[in-house]
C-alpha atoms as a PDB file:
ATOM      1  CA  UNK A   1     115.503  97.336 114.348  1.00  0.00           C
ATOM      2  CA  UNK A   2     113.234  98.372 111.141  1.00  0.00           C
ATOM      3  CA  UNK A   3     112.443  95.134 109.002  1.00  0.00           C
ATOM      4  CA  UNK A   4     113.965  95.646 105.300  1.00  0.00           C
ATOM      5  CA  UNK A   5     111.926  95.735 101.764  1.00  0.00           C
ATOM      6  CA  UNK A   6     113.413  92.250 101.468  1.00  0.00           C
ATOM      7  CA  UNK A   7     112.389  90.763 104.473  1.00  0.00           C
ATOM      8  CA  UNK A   8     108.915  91.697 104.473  1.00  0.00           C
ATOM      9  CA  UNK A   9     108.527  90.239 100.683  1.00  0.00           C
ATOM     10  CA  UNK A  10     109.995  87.236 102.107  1.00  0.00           C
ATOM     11  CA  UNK A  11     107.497  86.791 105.318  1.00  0.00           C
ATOM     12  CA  UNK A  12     104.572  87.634 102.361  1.00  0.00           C
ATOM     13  CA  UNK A  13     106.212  85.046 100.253  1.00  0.00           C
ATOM     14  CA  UNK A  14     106.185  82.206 102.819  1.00  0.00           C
ATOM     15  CA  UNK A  15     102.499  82.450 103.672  1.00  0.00           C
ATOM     16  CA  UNK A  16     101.031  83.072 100.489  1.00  0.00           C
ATOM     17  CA  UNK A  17     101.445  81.945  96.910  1.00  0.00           C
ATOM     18  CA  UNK A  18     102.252  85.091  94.610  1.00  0.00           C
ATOM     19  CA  UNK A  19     102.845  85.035  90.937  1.00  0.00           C
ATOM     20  CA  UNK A  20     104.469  88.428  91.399  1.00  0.00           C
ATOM     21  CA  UNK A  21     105.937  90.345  94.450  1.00  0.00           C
ATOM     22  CA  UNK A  22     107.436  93.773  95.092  1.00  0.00           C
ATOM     23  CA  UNK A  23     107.693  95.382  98.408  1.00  0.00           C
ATOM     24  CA  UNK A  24     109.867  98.903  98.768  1.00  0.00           C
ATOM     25  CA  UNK A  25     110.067 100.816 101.349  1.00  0.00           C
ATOM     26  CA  UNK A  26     111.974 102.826 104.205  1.00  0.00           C
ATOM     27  CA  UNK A  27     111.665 100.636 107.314  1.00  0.00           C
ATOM     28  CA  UNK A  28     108.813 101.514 108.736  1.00  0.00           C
ATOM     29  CA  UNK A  29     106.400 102.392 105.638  1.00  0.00           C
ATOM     30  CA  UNK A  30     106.059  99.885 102.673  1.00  0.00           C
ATOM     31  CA  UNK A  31     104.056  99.906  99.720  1.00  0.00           C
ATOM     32  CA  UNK A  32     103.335  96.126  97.838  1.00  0.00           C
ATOM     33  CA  UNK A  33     102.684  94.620  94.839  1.00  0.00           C
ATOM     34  CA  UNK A  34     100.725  91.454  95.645  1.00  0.00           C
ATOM     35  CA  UNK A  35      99.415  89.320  93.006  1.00  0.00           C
ATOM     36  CA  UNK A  36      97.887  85.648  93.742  1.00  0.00           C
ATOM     37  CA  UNK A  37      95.113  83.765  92.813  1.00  0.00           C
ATOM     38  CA  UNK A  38      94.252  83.652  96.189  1.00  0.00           C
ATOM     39  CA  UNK A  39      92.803  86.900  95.615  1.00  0.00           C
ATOM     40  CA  UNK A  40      90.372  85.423  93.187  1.00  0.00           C
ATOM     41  CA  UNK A  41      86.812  86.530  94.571  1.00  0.00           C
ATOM     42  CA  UNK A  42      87.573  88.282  97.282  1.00  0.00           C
ATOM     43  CA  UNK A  43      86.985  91.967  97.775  1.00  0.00           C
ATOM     44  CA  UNK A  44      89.953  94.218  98.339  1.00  0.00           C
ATOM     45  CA  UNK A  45      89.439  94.071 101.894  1.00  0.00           C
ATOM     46  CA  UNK A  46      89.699  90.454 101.841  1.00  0.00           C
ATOM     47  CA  UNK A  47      92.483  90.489  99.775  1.00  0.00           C
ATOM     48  CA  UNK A  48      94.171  92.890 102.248  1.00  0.00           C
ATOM     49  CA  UNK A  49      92.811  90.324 105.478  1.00  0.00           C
ATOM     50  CA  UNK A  50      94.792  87.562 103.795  1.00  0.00           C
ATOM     51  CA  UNK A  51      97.752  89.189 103.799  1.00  0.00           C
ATOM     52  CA  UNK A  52      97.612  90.690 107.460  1.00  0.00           C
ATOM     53  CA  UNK A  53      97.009  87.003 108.373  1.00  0.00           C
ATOM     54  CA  UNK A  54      99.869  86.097 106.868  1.00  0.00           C
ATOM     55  CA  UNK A  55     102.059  88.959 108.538  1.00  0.00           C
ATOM     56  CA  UNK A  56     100.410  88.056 111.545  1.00  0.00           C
ATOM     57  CA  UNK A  57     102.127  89.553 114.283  1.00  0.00           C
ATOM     58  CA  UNK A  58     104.522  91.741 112.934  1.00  0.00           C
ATOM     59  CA  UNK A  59     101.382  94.284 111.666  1.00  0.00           C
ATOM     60  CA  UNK A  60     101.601  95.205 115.365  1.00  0.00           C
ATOM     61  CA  UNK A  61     105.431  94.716 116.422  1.00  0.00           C
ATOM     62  CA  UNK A  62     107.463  95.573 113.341  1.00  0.00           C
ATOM     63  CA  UNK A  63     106.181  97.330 110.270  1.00  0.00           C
ATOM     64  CA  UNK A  64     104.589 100.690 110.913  1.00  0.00           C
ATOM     65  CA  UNK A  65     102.527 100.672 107.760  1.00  0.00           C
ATOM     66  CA  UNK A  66     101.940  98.610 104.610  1.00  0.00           C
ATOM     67  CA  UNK A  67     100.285  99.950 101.407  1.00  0.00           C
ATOM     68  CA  UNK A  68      99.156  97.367  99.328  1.00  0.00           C
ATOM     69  CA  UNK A  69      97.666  96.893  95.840  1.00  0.00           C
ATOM     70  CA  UNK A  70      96.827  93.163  95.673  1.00  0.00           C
ATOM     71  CA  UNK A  71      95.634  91.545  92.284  1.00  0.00           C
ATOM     72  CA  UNK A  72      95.025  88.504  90.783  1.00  0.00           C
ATOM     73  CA  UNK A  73      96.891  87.279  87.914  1.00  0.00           C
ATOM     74  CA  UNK A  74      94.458  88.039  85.608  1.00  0.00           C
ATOM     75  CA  UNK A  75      94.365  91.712  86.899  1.00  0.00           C
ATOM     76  CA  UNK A  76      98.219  92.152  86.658  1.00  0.00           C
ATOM     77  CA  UNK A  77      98.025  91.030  83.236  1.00  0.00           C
ATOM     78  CA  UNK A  78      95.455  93.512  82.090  1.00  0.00           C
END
């Protein structure tokens, strides 16, 4: 069973504190919106670590591939 849009915002959401969040996608190919301060200092591949930390597992078992653009909230705004 493919996770939904919905369910992979909400694993995201639980692990890491966004200002903003969108997540679309087919089942097995997402693309996100991620914006946190968390992200504050980091380098996009950083930024990207964080949240494949937070997915954890599921990188491997359930989502095929995630796209991400991940911003801080300063970023977003701009």
């Amino acid at each position: 069973m493919f996770p939904t849009p919905e369910q992979i915002k909400n694993y995201i959401a639980a692990g890491l504190e966004c200002t903003h969040l969108e997540v679309e996608g087919d089942g097995q190919h997402f693309n996100a919106v991620i914006v946190s301060a968390a992200f504050a200092g980091k380098r996009p591949i950083q930024r990207h670590q964080l949240v494949y930390a937070v997915l954890g597992d599921r990188m491997r078992e359930e989502i095929h591939a995630l796209s991400m653009k991940t911003l801080t909230p300063e970023e977003y705004q701009a």
